[in-house]
Protein backbone atom coordinates (compact mmCIF):
# COMPACT_ATOMS: atom_id res chain seq x y z
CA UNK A 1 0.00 0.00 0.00
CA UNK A 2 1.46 3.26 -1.20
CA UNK A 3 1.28 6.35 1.26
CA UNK A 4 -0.85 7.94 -1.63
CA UNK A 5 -3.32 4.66 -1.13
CA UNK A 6 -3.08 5.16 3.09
CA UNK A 7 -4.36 9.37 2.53
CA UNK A 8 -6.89 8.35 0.15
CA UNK A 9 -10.41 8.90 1.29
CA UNK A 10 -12.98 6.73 2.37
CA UNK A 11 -15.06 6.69 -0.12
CA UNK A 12 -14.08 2.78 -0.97
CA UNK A 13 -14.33 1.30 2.28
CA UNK A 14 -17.61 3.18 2.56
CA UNK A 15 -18.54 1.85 -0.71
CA UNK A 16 -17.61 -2.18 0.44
CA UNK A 17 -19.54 -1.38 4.04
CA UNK A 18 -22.89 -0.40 1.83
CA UNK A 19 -23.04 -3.55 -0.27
CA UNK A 20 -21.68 -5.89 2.32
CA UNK A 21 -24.28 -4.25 4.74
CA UNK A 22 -27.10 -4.29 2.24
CA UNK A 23 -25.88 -8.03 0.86
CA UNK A 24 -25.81 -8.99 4.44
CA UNK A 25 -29.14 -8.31 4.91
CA UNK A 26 -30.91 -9.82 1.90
CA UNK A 27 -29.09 -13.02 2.76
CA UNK A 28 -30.60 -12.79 6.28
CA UNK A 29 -34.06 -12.21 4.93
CA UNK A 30 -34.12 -14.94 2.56
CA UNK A 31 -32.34 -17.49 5.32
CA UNK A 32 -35.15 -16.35 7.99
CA UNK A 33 -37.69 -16.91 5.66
CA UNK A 34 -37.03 -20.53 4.37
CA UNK A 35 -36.17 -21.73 8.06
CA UNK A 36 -31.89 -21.78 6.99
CA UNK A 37 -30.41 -19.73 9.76
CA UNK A 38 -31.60 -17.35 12.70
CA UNK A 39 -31.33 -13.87 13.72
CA UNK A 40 -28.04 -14.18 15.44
CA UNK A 41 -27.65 -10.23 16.38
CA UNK A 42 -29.98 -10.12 19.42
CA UNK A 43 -30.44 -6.61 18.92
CA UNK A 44 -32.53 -7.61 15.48
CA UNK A 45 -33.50 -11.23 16.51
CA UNK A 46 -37.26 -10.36 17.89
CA UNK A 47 -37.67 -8.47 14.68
CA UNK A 48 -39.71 -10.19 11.65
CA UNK A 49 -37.53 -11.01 8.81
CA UNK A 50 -39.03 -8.50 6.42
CA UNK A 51 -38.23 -5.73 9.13
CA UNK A 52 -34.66 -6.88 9.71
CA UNK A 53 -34.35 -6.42 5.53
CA UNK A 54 -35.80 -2.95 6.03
CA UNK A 55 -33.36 -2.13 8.79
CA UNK A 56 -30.44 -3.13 6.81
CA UNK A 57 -31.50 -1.39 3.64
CA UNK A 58 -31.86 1.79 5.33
CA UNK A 59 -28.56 1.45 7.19
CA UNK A 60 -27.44 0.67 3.32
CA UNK A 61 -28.92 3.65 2.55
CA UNK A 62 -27.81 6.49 5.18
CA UNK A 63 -24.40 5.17 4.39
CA UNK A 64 -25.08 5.88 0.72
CA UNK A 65 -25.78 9.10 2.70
CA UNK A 66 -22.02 9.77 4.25
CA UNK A 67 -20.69 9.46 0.71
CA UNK A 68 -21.60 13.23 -0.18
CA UNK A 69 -20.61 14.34 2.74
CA UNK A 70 -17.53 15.66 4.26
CA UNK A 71 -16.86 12.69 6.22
CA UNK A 72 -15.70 10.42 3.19
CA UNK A 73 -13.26 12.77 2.85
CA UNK A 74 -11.64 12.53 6.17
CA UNK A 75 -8.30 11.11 6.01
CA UNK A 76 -7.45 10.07 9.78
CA UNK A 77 -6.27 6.80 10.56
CA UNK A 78 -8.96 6.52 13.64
CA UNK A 79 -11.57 6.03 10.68
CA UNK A 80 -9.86 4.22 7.81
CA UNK A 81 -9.38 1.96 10.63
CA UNK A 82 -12.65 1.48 12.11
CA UNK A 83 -14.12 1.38 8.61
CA UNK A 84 -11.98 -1.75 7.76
CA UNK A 85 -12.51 -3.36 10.71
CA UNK A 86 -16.23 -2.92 9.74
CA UNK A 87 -15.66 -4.02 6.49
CA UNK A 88 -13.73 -7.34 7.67
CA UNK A 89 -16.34 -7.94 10.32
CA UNK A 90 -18.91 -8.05 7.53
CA UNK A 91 -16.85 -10.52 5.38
CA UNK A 92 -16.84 -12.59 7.57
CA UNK A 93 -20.73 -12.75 7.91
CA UNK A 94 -20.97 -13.15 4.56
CA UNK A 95 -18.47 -15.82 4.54
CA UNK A 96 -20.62 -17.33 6.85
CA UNK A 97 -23.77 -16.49 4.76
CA UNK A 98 -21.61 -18.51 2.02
CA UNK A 99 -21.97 -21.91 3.99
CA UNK A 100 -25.85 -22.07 4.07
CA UNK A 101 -26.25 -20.27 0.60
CA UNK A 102 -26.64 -23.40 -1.27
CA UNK A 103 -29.52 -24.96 0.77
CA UNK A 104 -31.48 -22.55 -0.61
CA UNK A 105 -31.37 -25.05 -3.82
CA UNK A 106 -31.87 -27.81 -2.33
């Protein structure tokens, strides 16, 4: 990673957070729905699965917001940081989502 790459701003990670966020939560909704998986955030688990999608697509979409805002172009470390860490924590729930994915064929 150049240092041109480490004082970009955040506009990509922002960018991976929205669809793994959104992505996230269509793979949720269809897993709750055919019986695959459970609600394991127990914030959202007593929600119904169509309201967990809305949540999630509205999180999708005030992210969407931050992009034309002067906050994707901050260039601190602090947030680069916390954005990846975001981003990695969501990879790994889609990795996850990537397990039970193909029982929906079955």
């Amino acid at each position: 990673m150049t240092i041109a790459d480490r004082k970009a701003p955040l506009k990509k990670s922002i960018w991976l957070l929205i669809v793994l966020n959104a992505v996230d939560g269509i793979l949720t909704y269809l897993g709750l729905t055919r019986g695959l998986v459970t609600e394991a955030n127990p914030l959202l688990a007593s929600f119904t699965p169509f309201t967990i999608l809305g949540i999630k697509l509205f999180l999708s979409l005030c992210l969407f917001g931050l992009l034309f805002t002067a906050f994707a172009e901050i260039r601190t470390s602090f947030w680069r940081y916390t954005l990846i860490s975001a981003n990695v924590l969501y990879t790994m729930i889609f990795a996850l989502h990537l397990y039970w994915i193909p029982f929906l064929f079955i």
